[in-house]
C-alpha atoms as a PDB file:
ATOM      1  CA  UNK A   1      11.277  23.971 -25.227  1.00  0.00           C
ATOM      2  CA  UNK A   2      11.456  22.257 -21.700  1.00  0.00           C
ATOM      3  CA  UNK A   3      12.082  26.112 -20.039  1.00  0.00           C
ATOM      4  CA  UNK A   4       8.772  27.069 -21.342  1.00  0.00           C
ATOM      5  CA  UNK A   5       7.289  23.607 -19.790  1.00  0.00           C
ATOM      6  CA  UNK A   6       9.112  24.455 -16.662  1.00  0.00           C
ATOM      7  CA  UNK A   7       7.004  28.121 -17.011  1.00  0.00           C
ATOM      8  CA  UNK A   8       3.871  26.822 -17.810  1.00  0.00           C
ATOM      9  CA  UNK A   9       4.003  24.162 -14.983  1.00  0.00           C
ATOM     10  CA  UNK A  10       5.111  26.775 -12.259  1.00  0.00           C
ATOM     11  CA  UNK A  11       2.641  29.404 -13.293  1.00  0.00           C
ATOM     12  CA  UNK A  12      -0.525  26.579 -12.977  1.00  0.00           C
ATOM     13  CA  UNK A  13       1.542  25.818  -8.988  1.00  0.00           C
ATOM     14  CA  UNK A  14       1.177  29.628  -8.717  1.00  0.00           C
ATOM     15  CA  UNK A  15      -2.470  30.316  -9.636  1.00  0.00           C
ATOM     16  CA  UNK A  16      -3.678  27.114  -8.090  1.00  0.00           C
ATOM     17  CA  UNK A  17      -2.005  28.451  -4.759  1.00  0.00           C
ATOM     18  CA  UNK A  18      -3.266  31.780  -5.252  1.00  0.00           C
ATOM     19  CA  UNK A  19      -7.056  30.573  -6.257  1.00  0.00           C
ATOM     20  CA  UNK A  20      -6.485  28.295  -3.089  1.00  0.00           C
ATOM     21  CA  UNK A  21      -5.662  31.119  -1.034  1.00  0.00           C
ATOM     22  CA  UNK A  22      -8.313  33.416  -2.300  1.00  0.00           C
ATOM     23  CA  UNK A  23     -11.064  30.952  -1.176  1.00  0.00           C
ATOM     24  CA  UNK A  24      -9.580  30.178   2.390  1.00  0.00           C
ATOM     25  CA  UNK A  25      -9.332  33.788   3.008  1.00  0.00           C
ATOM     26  CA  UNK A  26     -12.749  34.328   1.929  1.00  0.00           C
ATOM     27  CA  UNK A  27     -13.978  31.860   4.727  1.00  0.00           C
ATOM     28  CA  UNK A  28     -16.722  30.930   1.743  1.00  0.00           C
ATOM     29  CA  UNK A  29     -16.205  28.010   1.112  1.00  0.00           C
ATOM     30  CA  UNK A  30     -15.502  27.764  -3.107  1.00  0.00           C
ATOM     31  CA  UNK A  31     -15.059  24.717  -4.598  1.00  0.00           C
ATOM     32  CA  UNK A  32     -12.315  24.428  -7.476  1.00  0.00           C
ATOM     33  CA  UNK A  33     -12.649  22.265 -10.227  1.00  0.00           C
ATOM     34  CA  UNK A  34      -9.692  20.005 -11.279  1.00  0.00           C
ATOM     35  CA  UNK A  35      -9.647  17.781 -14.599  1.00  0.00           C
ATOM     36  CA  UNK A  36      -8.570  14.379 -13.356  1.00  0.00           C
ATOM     37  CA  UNK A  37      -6.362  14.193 -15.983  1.00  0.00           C
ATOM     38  CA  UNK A  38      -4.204  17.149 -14.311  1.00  0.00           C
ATOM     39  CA  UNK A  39      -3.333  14.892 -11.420  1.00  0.00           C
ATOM     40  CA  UNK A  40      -0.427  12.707 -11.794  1.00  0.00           C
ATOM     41  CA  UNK A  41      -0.527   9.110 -11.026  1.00  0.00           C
ATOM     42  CA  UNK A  42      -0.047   7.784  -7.485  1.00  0.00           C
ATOM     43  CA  UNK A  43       3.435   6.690  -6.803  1.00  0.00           C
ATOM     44  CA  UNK A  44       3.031   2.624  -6.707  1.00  0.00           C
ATOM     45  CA  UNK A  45       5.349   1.086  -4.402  1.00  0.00           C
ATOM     46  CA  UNK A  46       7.329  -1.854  -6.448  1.00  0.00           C
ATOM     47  CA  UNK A  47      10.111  -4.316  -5.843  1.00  0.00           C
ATOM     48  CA  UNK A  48      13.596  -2.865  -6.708  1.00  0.00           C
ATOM     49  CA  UNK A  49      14.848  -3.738 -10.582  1.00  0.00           C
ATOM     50  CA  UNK A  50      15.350  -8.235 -10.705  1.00  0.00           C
ATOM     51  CA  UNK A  51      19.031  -7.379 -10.011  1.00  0.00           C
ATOM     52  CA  UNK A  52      18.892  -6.690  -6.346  1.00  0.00           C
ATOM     53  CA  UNK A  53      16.239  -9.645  -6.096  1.00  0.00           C
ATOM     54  CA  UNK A  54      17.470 -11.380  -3.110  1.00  0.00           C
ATOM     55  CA  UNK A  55      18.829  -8.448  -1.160  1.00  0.00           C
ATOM     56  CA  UNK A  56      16.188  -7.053   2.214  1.00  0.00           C
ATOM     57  CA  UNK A  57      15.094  -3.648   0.529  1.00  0.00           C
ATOM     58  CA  UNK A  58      13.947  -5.460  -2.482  1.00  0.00           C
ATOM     59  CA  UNK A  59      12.183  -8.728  -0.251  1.00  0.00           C
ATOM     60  CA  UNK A  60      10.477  -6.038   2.088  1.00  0.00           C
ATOM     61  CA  UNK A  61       9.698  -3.856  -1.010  1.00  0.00           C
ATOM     62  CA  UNK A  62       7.630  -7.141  -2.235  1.00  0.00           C
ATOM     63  CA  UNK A  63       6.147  -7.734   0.872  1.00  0.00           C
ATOM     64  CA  UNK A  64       5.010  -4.179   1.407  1.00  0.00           C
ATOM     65  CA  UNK A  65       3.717  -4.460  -1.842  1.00  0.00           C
ATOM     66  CA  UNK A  66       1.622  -7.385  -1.408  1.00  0.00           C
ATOM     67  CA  UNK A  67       0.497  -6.004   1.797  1.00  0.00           C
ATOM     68  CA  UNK A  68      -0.362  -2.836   0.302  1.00  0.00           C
ATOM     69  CA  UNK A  69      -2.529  -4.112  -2.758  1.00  0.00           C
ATOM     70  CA  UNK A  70      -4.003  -6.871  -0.518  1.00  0.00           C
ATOM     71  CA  UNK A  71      -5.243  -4.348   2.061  1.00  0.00           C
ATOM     72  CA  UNK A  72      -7.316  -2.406  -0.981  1.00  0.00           C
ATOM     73  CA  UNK A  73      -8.871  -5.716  -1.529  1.00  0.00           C
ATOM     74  CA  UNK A  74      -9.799  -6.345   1.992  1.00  0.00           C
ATOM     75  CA  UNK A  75     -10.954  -3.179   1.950  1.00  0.00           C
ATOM     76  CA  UNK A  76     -13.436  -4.294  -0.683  1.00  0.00           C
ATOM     77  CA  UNK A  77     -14.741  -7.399   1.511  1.00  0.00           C
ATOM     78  CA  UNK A  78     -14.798  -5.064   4.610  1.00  0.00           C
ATOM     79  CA  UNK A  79     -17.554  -2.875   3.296  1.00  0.00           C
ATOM     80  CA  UNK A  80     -19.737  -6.126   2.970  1.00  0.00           C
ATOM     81  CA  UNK A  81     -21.249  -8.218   5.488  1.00  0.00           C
ATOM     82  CA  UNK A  82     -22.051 -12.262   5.847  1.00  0.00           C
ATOM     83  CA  UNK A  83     -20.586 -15.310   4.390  1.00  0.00           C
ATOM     84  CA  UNK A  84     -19.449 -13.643   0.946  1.00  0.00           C
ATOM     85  CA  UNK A  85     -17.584 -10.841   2.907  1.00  0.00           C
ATOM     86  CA  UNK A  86     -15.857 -12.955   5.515  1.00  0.00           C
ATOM     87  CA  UNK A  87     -15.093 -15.878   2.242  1.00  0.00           C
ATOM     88  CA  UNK A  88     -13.283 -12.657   0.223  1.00  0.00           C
ATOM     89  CA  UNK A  89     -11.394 -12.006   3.530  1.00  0.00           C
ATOM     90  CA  UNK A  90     -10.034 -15.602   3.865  1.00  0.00           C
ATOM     91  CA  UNK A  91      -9.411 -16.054   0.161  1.00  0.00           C
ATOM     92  CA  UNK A  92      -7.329 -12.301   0.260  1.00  0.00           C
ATOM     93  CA  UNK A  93      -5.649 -13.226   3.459  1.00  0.00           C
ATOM     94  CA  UNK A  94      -4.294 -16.917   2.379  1.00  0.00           C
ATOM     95  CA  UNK A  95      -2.977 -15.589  -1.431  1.00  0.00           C
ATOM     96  CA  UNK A  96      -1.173 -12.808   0.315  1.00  0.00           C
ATOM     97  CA  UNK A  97       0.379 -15.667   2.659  1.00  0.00           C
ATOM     98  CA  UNK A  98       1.730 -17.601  -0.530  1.00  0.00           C
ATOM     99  CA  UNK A  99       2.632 -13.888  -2.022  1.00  0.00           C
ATOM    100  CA  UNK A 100       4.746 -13.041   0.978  1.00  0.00           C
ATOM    101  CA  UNK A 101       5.935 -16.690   1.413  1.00  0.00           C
ATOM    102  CA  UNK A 102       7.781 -16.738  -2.207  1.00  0.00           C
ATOM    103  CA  UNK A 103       8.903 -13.016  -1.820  1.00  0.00           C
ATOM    104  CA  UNK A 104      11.084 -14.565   1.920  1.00  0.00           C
ATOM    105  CA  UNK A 105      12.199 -17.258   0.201  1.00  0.00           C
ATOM    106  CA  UNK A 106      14.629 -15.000  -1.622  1.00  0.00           C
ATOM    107  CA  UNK A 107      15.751 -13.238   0.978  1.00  0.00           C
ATOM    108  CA  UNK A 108      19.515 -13.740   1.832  1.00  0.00           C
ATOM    109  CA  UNK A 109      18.943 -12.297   5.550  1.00  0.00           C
ATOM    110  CA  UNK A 110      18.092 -15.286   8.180  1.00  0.00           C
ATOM    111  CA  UNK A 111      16.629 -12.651  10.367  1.00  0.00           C
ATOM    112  CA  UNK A 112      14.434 -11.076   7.614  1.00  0.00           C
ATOM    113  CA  UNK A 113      13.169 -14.780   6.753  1.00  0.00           C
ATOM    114  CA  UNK A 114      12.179 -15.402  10.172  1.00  0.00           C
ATOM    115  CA  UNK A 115       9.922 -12.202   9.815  1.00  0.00           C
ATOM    116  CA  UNK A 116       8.505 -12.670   6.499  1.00  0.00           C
ATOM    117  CA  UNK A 117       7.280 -16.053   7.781  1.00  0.00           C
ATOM    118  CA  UNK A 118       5.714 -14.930  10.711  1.00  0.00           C
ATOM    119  CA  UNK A 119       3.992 -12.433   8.606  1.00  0.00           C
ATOM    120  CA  UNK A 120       2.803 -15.192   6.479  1.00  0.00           C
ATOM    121  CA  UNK A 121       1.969 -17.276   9.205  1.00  0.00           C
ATOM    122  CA  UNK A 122      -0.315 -14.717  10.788  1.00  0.00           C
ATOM    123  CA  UNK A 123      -1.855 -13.576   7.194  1.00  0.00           C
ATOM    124  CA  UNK A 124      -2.409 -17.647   7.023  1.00  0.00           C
ATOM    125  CA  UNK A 125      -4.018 -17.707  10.671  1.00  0.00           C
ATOM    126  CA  UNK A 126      -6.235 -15.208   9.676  1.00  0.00           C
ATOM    127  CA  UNK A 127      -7.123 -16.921   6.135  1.00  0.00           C
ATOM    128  CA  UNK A 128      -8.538 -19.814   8.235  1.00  0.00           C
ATOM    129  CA  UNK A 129     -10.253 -17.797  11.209  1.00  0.00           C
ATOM    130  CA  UNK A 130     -13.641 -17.277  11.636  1.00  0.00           C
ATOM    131  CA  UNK A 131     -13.546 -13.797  11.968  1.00  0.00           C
ATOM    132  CA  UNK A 132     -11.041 -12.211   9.937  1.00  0.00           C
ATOM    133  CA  UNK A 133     -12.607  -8.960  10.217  1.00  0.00           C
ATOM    134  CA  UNK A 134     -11.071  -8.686  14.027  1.00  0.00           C
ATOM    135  CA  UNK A 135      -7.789  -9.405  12.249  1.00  0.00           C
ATOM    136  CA  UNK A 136      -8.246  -7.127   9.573  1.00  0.00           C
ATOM    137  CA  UNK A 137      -8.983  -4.083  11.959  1.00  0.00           C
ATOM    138  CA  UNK A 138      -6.467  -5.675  14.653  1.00  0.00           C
ATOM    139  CA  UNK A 139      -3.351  -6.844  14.110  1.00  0.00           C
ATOM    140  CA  UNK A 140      -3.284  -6.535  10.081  1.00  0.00           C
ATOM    141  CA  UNK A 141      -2.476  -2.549  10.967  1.00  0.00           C
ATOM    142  CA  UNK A 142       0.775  -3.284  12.720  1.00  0.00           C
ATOM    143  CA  UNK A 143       2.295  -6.715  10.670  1.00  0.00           C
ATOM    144  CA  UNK A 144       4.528  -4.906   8.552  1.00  0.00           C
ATOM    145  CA  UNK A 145       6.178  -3.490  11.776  1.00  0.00           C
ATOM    146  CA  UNK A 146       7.717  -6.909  11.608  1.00  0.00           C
ATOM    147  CA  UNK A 147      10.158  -6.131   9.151  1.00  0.00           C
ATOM    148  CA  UNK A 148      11.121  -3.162  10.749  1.00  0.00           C
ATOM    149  CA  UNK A 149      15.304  -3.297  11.000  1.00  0.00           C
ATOM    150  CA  UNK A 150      15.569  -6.407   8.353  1.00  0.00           C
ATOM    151  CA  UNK A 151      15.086  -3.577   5.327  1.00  0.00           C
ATOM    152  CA  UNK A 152      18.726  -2.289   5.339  1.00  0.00           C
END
C-alpha cells in the first residue's frame, strides 16, 4: 500500500510541474487552483525534546522561537498606528524579554547567557521606548545574530 502512495504522490509532483510549465511557457499568465488542504503544514521551529533542555541548540532553539512567534505579533501592531499600536508593541516586546530571560537561564554556556541577556535586555529597552516601531524595523532584524557561535 505505501508504493502506491509513493505513485500517487509523485505523479501529482509531476503534473503540477508539468501544468506549471505549460503556463510559463505560454507567457499567459494561468492561474492554478490549489485546495489548501493539499499544502502541508509549515515546519514550526521548536525547542529540542526536555532532555537536551539546558544544552545551546535547545536554549537558542527557544529563543528563536520566541523571537519568531513574537515577530508575527509585532507584525500585527505594525500594521496599526497611535497609542493602541505602539501599547501592543511594548506589551509584545517586554513578554518576549521574560520568554527569552527563562529560556538563558537554562543554558549551561556562560557565553550563550551573556547573549541571551543582552537580547532580553534590548527586547526590554524597546518594551519601554517610545517608539518601538524604530526598533522593530531597526535593530529587532539583526538580534538573533547575537547568538550566532553559542548554538553548537
Amino acid at each position: 500500500m505505501p508504493r502506491r502512495r509513493r505513485r500517487t504522490a509523485l505523479g501529482r509532483i509531476v503534473l503540477g510541474t508539468a501544468v506549471l510549465a505549460a503556463c510559463l511557457l505560454a507567457a499567459t499568465g494561468c492561474e492554478i487552483e490549489v485546495a489548501p488542504g493539499s499544502l502541508p503544514v509549515p515546519v514550526s521551529i521548536a525547542p529540542a525534546p526536555s532532555a537536551s533542555a539546558g544544552q545551546p541548540a535547545y536554549v537558542c532553539s527557544a529563543v528563536h522561537g520566541v523571537l519568531t512567534s513574537g515577530a508575527l505579533r509585532l507584525a500585527e501592531y505594525a500594521t496599526g498606528d497611535g497609542a493602541d499600536a505602539r501599547a501592543g508593541m511594548q506589551r509584545t516586546f517586554a513578554e518576549m524579554a521574560g520568554q527569552i530571560t527563562t529560556a538563558g537561564e537554562q543554558s549551561t554556556d556562560p557565553a550563550q547567557r551573556q547573549a541571551v541577556d543582552a537580547i532580553a535586555g534590548d527586547l526590554t529597552r524597546a518594551s519601554r521606548s517610545g517608539d518601538p516601531e524604530a526598533f522593530l524595523n531597526g535593530e529587532f532584524t539583526t538580534i538573533a545574530q547575537k547568538l550566532d557561535g553559542t548554538c553548537g
